[in-house]
C-alpha atoms as a PDB file:
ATOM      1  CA  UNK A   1     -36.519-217.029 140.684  1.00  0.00           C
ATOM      2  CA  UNK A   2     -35.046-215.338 137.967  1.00  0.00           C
ATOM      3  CA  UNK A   3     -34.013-211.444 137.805  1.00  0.00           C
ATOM      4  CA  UNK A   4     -35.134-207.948 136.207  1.00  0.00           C
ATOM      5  CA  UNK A   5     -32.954-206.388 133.944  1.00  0.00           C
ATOM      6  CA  UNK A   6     -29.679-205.971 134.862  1.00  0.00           C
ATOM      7  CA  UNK A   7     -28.208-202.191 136.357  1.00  0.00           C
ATOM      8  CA  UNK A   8     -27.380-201.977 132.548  1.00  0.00           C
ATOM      9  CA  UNK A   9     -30.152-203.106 130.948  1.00  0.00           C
ATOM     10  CA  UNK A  10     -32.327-200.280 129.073  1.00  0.00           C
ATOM     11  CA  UNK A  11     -35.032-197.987 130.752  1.00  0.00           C
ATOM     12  CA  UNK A  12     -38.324-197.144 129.969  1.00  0.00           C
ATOM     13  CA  UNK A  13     -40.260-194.290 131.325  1.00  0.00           C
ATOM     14  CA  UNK A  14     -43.767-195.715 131.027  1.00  0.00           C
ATOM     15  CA  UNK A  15     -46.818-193.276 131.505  1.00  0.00           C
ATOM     16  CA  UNK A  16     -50.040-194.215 132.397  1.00  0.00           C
ATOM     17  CA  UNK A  17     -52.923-192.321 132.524  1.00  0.00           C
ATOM     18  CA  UNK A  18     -55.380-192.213 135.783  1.00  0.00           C
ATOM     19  CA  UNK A  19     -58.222-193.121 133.468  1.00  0.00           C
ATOM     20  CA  UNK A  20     -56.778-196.359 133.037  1.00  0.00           C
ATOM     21  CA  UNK A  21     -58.121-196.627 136.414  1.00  0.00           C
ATOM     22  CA  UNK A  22     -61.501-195.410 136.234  1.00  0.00           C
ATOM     23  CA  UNK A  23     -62.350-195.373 132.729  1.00  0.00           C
ATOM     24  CA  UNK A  24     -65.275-193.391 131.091  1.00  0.00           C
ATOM     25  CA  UNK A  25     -68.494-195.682 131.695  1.00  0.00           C
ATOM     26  CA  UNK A  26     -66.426-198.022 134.289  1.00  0.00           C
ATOM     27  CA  UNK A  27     -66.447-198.521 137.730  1.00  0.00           C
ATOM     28  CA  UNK A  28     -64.832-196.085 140.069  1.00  0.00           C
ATOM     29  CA  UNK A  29     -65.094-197.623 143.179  1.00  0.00           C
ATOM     30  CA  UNK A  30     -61.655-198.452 144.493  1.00  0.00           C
ATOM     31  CA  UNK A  31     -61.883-202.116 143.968  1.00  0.00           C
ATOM     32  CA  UNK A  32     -63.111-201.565 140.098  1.00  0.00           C
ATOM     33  CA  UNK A  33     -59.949-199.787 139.985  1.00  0.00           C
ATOM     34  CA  UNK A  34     -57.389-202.475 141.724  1.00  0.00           C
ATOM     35  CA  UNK A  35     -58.831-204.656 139.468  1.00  0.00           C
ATOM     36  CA  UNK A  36     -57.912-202.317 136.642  1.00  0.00           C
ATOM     37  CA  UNK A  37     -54.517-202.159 138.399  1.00  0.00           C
ATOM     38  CA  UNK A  38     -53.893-205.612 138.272  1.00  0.00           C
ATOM     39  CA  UNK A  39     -54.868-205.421 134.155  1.00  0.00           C
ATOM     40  CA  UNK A  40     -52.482-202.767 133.437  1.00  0.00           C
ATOM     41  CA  UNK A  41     -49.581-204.262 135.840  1.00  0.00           C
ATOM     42  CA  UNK A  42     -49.784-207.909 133.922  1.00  0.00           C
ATOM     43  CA  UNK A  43     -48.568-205.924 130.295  1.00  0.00           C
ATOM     44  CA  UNK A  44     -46.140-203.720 132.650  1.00  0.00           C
ATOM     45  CA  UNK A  45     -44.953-207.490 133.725  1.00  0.00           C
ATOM     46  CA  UNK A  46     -44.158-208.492 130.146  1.00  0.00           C
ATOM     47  CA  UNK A  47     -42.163-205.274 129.226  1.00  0.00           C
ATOM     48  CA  UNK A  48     -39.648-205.782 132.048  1.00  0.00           C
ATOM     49  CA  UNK A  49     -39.671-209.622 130.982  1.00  0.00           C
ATOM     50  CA  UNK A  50     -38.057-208.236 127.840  1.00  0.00           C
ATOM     51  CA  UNK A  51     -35.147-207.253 129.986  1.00  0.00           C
ATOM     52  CA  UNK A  52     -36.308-203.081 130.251  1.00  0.00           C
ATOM     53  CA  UNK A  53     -35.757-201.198 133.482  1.00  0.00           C
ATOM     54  CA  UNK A  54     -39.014-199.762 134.058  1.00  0.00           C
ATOM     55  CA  UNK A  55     -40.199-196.806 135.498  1.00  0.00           C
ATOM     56  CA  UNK A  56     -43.975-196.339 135.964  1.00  0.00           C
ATOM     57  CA  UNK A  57     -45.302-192.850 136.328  1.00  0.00           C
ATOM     58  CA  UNK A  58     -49.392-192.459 136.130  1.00  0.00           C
ATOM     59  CA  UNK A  59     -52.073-189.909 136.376  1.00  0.00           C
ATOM     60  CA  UNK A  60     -54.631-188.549 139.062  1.00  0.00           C
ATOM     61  CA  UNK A  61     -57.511-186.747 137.837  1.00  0.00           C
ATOM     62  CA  UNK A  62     -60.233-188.582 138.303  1.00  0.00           C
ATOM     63  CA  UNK A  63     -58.802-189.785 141.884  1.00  0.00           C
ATOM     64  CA  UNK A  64     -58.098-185.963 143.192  1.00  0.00           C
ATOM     65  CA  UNK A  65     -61.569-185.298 141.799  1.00  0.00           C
ATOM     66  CA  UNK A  66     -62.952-187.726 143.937  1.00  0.00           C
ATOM     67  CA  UNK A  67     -60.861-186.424 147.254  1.00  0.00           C
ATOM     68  CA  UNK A  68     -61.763-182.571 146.551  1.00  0.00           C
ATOM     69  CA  UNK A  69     -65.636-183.900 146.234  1.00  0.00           C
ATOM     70  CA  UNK A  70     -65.391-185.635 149.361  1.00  0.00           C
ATOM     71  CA  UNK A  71     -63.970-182.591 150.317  1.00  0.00           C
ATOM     72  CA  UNK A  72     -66.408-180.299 149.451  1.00  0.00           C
ATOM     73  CA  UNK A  73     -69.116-182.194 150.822  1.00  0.00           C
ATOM     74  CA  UNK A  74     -67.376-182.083 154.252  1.00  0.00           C
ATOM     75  CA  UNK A  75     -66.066-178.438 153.930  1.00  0.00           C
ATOM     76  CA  UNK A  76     -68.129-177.427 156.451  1.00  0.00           C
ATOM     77  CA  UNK A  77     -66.976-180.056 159.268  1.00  0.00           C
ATOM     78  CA  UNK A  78     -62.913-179.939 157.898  1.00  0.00           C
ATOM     79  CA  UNK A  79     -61.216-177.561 156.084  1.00  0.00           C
ATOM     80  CA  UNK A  80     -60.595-178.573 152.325  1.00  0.00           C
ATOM     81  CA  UNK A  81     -57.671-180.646 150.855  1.00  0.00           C
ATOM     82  CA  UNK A  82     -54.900-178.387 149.489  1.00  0.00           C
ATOM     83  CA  UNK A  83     -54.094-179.544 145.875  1.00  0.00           C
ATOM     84  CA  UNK A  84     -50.445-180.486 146.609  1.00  0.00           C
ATOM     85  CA  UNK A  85     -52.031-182.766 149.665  1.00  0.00           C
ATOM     86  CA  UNK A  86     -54.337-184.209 147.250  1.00  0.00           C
ATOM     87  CA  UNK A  87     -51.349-185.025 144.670  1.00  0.00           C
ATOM     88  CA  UNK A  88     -49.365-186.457 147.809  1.00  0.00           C
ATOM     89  CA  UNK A  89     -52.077-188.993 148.949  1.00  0.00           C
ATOM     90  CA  UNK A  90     -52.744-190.448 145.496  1.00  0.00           C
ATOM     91  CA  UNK A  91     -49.569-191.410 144.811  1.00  0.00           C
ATOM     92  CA  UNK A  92     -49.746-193.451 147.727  1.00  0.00           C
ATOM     93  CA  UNK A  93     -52.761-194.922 147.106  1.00  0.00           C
ATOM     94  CA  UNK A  94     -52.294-195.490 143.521  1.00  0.00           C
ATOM     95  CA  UNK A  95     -48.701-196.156 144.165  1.00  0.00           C
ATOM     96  CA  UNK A  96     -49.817-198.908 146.365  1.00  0.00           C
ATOM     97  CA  UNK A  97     -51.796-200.637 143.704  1.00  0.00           C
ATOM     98  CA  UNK A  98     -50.068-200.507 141.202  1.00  0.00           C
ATOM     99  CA  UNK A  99     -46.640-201.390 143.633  1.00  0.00           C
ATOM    100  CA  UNK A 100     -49.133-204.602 144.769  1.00  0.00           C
ATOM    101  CA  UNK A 101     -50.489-205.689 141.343  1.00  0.00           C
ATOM    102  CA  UNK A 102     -46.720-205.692 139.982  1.00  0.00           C
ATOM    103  CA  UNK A 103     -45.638-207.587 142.908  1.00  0.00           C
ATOM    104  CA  UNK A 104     -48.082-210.069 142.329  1.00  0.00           C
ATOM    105  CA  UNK A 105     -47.573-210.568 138.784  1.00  0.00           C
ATOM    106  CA  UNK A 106     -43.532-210.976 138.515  1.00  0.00           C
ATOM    107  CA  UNK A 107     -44.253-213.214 141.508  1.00  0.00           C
ATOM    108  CA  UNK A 108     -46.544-215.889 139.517  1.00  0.00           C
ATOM    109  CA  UNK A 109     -44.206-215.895 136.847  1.00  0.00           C
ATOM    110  CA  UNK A 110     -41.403-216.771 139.144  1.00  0.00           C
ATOM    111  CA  UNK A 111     -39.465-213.248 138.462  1.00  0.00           C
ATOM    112  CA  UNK A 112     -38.005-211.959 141.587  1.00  0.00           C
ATOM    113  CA  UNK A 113     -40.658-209.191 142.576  1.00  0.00           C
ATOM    114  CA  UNK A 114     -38.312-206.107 143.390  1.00  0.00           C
ATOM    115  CA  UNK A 115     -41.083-202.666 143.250  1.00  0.00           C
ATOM    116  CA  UNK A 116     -41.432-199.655 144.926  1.00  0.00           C
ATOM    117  CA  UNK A 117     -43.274-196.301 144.876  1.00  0.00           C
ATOM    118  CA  UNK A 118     -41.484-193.430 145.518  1.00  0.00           C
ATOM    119  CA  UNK A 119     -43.460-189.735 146.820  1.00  0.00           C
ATOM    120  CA  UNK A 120     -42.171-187.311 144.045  1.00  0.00           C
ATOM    121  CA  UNK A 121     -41.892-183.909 144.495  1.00  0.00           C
ATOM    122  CA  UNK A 122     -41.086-181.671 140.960  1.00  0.00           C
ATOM    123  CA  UNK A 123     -39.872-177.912 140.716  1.00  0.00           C
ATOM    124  CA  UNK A 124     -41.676-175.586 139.138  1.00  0.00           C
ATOM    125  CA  UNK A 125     -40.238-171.775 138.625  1.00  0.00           C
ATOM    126  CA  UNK A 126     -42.114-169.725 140.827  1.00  0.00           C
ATOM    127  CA  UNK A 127     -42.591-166.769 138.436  1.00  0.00           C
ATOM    128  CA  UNK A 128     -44.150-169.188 135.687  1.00  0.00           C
ATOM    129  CA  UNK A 129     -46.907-167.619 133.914  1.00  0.00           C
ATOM    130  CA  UNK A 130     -49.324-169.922 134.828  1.00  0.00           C
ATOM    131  CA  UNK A 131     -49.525-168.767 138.213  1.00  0.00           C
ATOM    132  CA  UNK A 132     -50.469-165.441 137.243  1.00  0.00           C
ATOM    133  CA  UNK A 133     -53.247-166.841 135.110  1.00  0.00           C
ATOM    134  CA  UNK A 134     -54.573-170.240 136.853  1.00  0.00           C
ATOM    135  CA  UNK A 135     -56.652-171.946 133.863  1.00  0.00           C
ATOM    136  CA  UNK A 136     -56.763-175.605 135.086  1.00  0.00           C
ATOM    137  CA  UNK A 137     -60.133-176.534 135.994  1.00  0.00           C
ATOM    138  CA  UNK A 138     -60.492-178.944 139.195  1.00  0.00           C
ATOM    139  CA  UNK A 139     -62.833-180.168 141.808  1.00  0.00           C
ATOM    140  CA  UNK A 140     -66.968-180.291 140.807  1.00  0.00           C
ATOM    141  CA  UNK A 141     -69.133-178.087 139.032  1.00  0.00           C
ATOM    142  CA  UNK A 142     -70.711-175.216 140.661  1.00  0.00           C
ATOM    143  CA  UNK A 143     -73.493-172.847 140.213  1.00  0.00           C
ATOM    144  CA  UNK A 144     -72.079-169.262 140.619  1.00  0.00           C
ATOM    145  CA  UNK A 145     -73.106-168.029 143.724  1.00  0.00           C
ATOM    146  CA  UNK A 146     -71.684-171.293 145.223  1.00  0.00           C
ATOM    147  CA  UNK A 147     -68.354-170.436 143.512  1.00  0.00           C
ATOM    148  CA  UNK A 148     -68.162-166.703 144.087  1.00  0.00           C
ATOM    149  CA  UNK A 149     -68.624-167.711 147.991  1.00  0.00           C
ATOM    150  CA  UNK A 150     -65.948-170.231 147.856  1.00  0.00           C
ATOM    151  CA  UNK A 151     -63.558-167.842 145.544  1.00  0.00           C
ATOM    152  CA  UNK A 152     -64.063-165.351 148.519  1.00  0.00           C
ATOM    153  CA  UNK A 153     -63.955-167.268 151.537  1.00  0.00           C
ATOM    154  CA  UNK A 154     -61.310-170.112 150.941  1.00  0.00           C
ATOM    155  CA  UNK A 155     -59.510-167.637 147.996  1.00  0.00           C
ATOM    156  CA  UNK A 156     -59.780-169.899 145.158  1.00  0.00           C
ATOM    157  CA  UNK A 157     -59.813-168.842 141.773  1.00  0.00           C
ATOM    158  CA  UNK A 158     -62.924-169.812 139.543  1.00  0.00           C
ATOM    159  CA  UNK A 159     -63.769-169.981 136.254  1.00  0.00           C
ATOM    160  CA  UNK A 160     -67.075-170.599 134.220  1.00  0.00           C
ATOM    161  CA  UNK A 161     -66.845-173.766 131.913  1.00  0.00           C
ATOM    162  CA  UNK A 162     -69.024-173.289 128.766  1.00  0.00           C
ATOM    163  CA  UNK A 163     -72.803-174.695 128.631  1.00  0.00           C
ATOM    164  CA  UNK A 164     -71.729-176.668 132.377  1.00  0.00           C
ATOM    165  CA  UNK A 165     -71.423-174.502 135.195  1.00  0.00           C
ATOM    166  CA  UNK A 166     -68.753-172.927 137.632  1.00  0.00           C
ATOM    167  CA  UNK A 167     -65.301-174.633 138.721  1.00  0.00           C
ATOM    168  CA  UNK A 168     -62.323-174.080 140.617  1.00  0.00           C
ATOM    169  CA  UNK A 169     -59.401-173.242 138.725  1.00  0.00           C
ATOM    170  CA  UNK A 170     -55.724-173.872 139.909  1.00  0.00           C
ATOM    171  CA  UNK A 171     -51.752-172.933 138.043  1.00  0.00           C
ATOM    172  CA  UNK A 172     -50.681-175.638 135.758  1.00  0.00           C
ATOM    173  CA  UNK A 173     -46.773-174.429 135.401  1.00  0.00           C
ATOM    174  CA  UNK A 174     -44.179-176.701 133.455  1.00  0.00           C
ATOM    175  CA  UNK A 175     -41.897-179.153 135.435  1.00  0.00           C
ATOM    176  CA  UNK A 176     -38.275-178.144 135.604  1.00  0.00           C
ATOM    177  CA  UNK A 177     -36.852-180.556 137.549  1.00  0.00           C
ATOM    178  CA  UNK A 178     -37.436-184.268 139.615  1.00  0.00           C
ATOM    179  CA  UNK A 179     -36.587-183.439 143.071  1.00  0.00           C
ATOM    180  CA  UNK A 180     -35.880-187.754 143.445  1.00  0.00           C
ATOM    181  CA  UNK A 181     -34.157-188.725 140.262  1.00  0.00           C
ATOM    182  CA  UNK A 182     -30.860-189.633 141.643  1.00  0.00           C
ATOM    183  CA  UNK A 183     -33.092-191.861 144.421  1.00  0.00           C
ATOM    184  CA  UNK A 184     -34.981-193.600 141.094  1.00  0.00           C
ATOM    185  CA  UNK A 185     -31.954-194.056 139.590  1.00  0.00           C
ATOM    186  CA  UNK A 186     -30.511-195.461 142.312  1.00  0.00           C
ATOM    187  CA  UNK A 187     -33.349-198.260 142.718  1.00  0.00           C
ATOM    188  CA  UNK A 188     -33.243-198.841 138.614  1.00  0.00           C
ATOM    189  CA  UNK A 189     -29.455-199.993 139.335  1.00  0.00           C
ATOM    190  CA  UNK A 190     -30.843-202.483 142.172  1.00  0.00           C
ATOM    191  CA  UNK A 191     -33.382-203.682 139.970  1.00  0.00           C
ATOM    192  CA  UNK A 192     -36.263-202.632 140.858  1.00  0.00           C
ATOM    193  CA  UNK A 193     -39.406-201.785 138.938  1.00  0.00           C
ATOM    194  CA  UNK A 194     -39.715-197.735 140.678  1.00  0.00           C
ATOM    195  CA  UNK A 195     -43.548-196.034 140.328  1.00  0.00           C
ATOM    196  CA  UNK A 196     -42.735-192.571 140.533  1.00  0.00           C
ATOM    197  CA  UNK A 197     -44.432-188.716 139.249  1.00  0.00           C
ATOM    198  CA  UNK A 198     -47.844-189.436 140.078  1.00  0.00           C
ATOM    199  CA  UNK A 199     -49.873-186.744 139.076  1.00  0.00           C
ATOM    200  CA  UNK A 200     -47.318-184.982 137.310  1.00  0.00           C
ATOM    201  CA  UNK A 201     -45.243-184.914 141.211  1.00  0.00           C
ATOM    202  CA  UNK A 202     -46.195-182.611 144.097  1.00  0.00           C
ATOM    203  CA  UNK A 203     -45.288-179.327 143.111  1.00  0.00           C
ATOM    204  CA  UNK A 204     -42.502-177.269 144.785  1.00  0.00           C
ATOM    205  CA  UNK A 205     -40.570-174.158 144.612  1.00  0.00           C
ATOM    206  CA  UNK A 206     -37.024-173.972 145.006  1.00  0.00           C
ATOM    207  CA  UNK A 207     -35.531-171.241 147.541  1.00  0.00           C
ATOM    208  CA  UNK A 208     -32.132-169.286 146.922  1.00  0.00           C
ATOM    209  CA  UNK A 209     -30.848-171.889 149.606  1.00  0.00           C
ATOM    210  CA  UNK A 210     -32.022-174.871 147.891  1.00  0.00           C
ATOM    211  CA  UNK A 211     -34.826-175.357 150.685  1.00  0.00           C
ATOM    212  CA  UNK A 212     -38.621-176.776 148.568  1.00  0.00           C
ATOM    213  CA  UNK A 213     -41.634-175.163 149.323  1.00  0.00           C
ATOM    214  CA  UNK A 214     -45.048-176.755 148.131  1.00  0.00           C
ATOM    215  CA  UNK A 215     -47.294-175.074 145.979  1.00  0.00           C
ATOM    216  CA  UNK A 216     -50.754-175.724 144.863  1.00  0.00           C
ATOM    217  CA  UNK A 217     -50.650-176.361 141.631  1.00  0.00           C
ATOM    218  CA  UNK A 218     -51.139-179.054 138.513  1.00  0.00           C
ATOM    219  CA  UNK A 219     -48.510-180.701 136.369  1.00  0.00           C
ATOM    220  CA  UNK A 220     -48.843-182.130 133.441  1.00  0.00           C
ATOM    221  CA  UNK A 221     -48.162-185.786 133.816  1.00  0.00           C
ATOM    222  CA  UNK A 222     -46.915-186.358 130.507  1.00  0.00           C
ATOM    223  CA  UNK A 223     -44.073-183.404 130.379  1.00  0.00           C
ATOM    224  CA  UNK A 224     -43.260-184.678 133.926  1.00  0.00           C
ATOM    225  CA  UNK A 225     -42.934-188.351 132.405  1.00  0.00           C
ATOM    226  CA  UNK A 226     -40.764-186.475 129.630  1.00  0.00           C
ATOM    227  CA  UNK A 227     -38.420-184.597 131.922  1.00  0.00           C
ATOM    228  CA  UNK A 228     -37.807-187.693 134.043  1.00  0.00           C
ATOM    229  CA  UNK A 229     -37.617-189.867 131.283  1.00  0.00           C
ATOM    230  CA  UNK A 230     -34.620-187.088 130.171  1.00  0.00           C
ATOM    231  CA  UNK A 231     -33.223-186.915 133.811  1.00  0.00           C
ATOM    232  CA  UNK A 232     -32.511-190.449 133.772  1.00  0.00           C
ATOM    233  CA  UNK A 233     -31.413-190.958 129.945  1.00  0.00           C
ATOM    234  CA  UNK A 234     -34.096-193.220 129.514  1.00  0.00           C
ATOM    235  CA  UNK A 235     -33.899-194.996 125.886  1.00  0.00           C
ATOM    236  CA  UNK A 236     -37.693-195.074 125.581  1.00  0.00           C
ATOM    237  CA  UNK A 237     -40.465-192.667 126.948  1.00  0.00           C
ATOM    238  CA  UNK A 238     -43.995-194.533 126.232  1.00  0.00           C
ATOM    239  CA  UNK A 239     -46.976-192.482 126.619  1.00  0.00           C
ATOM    240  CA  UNK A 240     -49.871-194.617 127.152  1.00  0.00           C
ATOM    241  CA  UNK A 241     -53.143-193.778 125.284  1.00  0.00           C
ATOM    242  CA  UNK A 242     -56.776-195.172 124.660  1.00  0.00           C
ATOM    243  CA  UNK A 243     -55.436-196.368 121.267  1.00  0.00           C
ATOM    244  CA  UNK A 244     -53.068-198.520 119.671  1.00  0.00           C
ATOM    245  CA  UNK A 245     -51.496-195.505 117.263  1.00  0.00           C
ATOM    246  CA  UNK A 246     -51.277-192.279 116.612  1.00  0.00           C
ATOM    247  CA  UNK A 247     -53.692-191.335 113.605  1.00  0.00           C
ATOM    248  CA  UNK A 248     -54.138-187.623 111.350  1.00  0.00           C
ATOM    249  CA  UNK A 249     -57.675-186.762 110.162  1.00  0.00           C
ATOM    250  CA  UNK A 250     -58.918-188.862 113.202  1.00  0.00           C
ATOM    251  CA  UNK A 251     -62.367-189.886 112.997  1.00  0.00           C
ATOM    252  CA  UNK A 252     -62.325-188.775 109.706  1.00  0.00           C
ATOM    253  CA  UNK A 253     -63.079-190.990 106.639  1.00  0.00           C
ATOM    254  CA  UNK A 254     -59.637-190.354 105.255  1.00  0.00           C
ATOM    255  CA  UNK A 255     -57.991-191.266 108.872  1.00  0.00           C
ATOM    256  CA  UNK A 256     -54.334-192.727 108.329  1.00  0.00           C
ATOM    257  CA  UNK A 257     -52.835-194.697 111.475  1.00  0.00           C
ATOM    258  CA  UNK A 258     -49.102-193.878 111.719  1.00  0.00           C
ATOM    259  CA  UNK A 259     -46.215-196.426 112.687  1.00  0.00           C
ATOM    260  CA  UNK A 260     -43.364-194.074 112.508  1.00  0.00           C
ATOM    261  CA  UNK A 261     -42.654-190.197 112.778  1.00  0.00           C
ATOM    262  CA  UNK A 262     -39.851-188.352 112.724  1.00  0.00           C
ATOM    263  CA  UNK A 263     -39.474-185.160 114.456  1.00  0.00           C
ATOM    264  CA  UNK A 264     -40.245-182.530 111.945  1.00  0.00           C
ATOM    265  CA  UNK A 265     -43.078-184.638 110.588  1.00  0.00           C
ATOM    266  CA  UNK A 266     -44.569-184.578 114.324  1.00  0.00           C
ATOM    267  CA  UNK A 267     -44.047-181.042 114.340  1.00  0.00           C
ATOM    268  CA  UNK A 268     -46.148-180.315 110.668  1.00  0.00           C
ATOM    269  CA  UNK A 269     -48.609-182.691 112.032  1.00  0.00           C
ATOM    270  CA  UNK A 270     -49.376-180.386 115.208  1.00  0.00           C
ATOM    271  CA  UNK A 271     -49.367-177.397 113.120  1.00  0.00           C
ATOM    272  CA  UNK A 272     -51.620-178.547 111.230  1.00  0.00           C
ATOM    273  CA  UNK A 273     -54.033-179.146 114.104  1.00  0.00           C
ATOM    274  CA  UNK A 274     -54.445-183.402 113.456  1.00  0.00           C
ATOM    275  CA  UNK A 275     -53.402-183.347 117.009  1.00  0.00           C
ATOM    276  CA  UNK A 276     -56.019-181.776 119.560  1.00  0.00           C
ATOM    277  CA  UNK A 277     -54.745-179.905 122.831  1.00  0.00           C
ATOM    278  CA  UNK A 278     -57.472-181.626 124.980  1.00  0.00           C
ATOM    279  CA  UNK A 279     -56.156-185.112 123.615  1.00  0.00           C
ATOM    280  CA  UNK A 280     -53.324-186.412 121.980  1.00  0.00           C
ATOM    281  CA  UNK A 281     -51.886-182.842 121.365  1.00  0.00           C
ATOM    282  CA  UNK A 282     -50.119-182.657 125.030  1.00  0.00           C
ATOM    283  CA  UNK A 283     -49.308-186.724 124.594  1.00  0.00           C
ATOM    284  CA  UNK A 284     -47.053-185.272 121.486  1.00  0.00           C
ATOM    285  CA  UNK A 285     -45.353-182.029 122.456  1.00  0.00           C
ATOM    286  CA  UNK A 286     -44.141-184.566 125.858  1.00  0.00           C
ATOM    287  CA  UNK A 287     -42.753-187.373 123.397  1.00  0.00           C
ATOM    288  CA  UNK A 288     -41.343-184.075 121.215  1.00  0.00           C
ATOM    289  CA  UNK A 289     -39.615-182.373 124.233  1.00  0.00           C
ATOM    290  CA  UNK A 290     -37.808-185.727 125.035  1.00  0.00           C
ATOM    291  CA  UNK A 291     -36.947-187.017 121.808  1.00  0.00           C
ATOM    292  CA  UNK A 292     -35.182-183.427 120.526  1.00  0.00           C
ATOM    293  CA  UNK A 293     -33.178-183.956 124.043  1.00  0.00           C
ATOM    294  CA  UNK A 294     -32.560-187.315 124.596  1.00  0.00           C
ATOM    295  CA  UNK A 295     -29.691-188.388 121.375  1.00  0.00           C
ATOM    296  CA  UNK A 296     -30.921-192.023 120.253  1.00  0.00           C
ATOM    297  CA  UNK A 297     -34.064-192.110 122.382  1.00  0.00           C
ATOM    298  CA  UNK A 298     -37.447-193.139 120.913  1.00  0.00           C
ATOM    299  CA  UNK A 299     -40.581-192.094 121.964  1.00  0.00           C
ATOM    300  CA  UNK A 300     -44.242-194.250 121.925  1.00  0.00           C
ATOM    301  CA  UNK A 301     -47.405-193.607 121.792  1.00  0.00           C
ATOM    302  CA  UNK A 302     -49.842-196.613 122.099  1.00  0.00           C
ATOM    303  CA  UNK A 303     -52.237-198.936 124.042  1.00  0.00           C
ATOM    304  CA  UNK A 304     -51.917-200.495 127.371  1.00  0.00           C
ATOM    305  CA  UNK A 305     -52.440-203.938 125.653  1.00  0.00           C
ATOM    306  CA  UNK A 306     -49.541-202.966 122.219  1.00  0.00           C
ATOM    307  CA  UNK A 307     -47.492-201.452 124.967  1.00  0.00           C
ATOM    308  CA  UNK A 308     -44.838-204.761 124.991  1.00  0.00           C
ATOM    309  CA  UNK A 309     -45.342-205.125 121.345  1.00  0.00           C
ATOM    310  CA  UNK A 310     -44.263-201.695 120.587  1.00  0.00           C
ATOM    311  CA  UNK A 311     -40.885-201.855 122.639  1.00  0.00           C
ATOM    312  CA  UNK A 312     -39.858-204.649 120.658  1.00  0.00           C
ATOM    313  CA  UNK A 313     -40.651-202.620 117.525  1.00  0.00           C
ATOM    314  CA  UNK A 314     -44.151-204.342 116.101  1.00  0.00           C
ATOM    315  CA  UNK A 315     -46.593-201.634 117.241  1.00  0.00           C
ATOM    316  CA  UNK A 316     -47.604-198.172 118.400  1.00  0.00           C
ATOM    317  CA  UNK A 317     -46.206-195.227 116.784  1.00  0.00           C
ATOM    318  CA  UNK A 318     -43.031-194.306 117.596  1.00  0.00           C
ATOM    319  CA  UNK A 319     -41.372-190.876 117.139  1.00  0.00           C
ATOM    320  CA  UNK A 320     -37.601-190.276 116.686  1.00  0.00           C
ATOM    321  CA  UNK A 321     -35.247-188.048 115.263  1.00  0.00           C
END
């Protein structure tokens, strides 16, 4: 069988989101979403056929929503699912699909199958803002009373979504730092395809003695993707999207699909609001954060299906300085 990349081969931090899994209008059962696995893992196959180290990180919110539902429905035989708990058990279980499907795939093409998941736990400062003012809606919609009862008895914080009801709210503070990078890059330089950062990581404060306590809390998964993509001096950070490019006036009859952006261009584009913050705004400011950091590294923002096309320079957009 022939080999991955070399220990000096490039890397690519390749992010996946967890509605590749359980898309809008798909199935959701679990085996809809091995089978969606196995999709995604075949073009994941073909990048590290082009000779990239790969690192996998992926997403979690419609998986955690499913746990804190099952959750809720049994909240009065078990207490409920802390957050960070939540984050911990799907990247297991989505680790161990995606760590299957990509096993599977290098092994029918002859490659020798080298992959592993790794738990991930990310620092977060403590005194971040966003634990002040939690503002990240989870879980399932409420009426009020049913929140207010749950805000007072299990101290949640709540929140009223607009026109849909009452939800649970939790932090959603920036990552500072990959507790596991030197482990990833460790297992990069042995060859082996590493999933890590599902779900953004499992988020953790650092003590004055360098001890981690958990916290429950929400990362972003593409500024984790970004900061581990920098941790590692990754060449490419690909953000994986529901289309092939980047486009301004989206939607719009004047919409323009871009191929290439530099920085500042990037930059006038989000100021200009072509970019939304519930969409590809977040995608952007992760790609921005690594590129301005990371001298010579190119950012990506495409398809699951262009994804192999655009490392080898004939597709997505890609963003540099």
């Amino acid at each position: 069988m022939s080999k991955l990349g070399e220990k000096d081969a490039p890397v690519a931090v390749i992010a996946v989101g967890g509605n590749a899994l359980a898309p809008e209008g798909g199935g959701t059962n679990l085996h809809d979403q091995a089978r969606a696995a196995a999709d995604a893992a075949g073009h994941i196959a073909d990048v590290a056929e082009q000779g990239w180290r790969v690192v996998l990180t992926h997403g979690n919110g419609p998986q955690v929503g499913y746990i804190l539902r099952r959750s809720e429905l049994a909240i009065q035989e078990v207490p409920p699912v802390p957050m960070d708990y939540a984050t911990a058990d799907t990247q297991g279980a989505i680790g161990d699909m995606f760590q299957r499907s990509l096993y599977n795939a290098l092994q029918r093409r002859g490659v020798a199958p080298r992959v592993v998941t790794v738990v991930t736990q990310v620092v977060v400062d403590e005194h971040d803002p966003a634990f002040q003012s939690p503002a990240k809606p989870i879980g399932s919609i409420m009426d009020e009373a049913t929140a207010r009862q749950r805000a007072q008895s299990l101290g949640w914080n709540i929140m009223e979504e607009a026109g849909r009801g009452w939800r649970r709210c939790v932090a959603s503070p920036r990552p500072q730092r990959v507790v596991e990078t030197d482990t990833i890059r460790a297992l990069l330089a042995q060859n082996h395809i590493v999933i890590a950062c599902g779900g953004g990581g499992i988020p953790v404060t650092m003590a004055a003695d360098g001890t981690l306590c958990n916290r429950e809390a929400v990362i972003d998964k593409d500024l984790a993707s970004a900061l581990l993509a920098r941790q590692l001096g990754a060449q490419r950070l690909v953000i994986v999207t529901a289309v092939p490019k980047v486009a301004i006036h989206f939607g719009k009859p004047e919409q323009r699909w871009l191929d290439h952006l530099t920085v500042a261009e990037a930059e006038r584009f989000m100021e200009e609001g072509h970019f939304g913050r519930g969409s590809m705004g977040p995608k952007i400011e992760a790609v921005l954060e690594y590129v301005r950091s990371e001298p010579g590294g190119e950012g990506i923002v495409t398809d699951i299906s262009s994804m192999g096309a655009a490392l080898a320079g004939a597709g997505g957009t890609r963003i540099s300085g």
